[in-house]
N, C-alpha and C. Protein backbone atom coordinates (compact mmCIF):
# COMPACT_ATOMS: atom_id res chain seq x y z
N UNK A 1 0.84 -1.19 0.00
CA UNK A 1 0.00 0.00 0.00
C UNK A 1 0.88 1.24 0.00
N UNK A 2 1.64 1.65 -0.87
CA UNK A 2 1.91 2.96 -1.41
C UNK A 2 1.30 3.77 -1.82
N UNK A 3 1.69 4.91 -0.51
CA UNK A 3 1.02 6.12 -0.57
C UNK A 3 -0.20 6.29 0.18
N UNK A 4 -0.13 5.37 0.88
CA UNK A 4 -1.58 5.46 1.71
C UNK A 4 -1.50 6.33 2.78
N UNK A 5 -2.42 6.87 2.92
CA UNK A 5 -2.40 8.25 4.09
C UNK A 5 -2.22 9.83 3.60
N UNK A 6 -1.11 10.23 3.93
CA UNK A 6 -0.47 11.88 3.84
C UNK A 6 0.36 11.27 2.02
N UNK A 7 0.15 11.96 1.35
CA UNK A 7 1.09 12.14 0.28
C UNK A 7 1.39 13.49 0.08
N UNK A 8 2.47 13.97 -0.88
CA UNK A 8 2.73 15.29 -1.00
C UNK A 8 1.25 16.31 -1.42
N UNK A 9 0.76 15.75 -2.45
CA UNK A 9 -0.09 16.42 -2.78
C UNK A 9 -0.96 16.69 -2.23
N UNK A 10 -1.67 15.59 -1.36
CA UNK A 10 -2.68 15.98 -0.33
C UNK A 10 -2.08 16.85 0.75
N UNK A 11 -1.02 17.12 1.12
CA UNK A 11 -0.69 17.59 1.94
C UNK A 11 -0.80 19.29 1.54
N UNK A 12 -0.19 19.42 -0.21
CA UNK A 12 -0.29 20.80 -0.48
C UNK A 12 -1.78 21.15 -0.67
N UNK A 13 -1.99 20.54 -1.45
CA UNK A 13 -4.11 20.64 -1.38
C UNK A 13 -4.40 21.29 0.03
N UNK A 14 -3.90 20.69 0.89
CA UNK A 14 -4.85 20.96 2.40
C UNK A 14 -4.15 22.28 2.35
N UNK A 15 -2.85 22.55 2.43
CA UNK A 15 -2.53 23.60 2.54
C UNK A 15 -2.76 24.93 2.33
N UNK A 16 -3.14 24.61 1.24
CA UNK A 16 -3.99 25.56 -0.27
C UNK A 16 -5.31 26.05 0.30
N UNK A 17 -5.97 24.88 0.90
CA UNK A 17 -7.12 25.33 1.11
C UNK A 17 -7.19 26.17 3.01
N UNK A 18 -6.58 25.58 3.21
CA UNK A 18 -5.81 26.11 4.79
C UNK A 18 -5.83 27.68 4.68
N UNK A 19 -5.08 27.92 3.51
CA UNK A 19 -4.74 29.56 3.31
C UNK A 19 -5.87 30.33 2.67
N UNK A 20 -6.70 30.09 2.06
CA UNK A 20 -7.78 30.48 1.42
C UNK A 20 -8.76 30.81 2.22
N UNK A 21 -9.14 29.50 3.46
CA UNK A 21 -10.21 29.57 4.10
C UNK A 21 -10.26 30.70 5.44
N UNK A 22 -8.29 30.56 5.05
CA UNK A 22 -7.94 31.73 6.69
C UNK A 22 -8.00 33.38 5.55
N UNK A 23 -7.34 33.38 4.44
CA UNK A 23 -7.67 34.63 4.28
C UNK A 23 -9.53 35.26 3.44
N UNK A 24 -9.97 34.51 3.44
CA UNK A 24 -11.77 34.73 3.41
C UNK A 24 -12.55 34.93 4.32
N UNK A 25 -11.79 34.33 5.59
CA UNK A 25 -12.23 35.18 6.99
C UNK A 25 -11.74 36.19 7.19
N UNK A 26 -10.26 36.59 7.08
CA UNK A 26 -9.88 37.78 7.35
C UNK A 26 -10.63 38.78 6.46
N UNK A 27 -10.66 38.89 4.90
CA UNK A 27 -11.40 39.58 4.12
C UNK A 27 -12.56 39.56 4.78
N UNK A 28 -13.73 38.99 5.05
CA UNK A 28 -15.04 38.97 5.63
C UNK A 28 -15.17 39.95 6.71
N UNK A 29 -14.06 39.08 7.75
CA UNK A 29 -13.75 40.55 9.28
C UNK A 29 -13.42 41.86 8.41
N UNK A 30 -12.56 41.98 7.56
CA UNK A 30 -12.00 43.34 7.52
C UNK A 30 -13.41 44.01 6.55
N UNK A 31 -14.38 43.31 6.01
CA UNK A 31 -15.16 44.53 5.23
C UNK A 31 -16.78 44.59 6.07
N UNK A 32 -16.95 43.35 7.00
CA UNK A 32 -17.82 43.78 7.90
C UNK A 32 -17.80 43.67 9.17
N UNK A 33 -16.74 43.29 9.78
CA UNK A 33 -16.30 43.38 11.24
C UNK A 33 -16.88 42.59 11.71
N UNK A 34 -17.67 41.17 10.90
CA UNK A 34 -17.68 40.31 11.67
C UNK A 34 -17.21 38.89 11.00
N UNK A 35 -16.72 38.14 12.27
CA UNK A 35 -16.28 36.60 11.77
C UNK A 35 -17.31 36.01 10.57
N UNK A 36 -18.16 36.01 10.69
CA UNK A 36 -19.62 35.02 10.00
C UNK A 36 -20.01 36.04 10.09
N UNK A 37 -20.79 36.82 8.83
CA UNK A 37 -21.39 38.05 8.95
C UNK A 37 -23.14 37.46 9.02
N UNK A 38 -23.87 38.12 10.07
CA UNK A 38 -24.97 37.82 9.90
C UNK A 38 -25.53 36.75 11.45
N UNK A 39 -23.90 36.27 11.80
CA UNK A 39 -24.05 35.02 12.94
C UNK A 39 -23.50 35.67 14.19
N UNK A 40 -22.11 36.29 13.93
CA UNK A 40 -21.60 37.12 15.05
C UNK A 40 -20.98 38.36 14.71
């Protein structure tokens, strides 16, 4: 079983999406000052 688990790519994938999901919150906070606009 090669490759089972963590491979490079899944690892950059997550990464990728890691950074996206953290700067779409920051954008969100910074244009309406809240985390989840609408929730808090």
């Amino acid at each position: 079983m090669k490759n089972f688990g963590w491979t490079r790519e899944a690892e950059r994938l997550n990464g990728l999406l890691a950074m996206l999901g953290i700067m779409a919150a920051m954008g969100s906070y910074a244009l309406t000052g809240q985390v989840i606009p609408g929730v808090w």
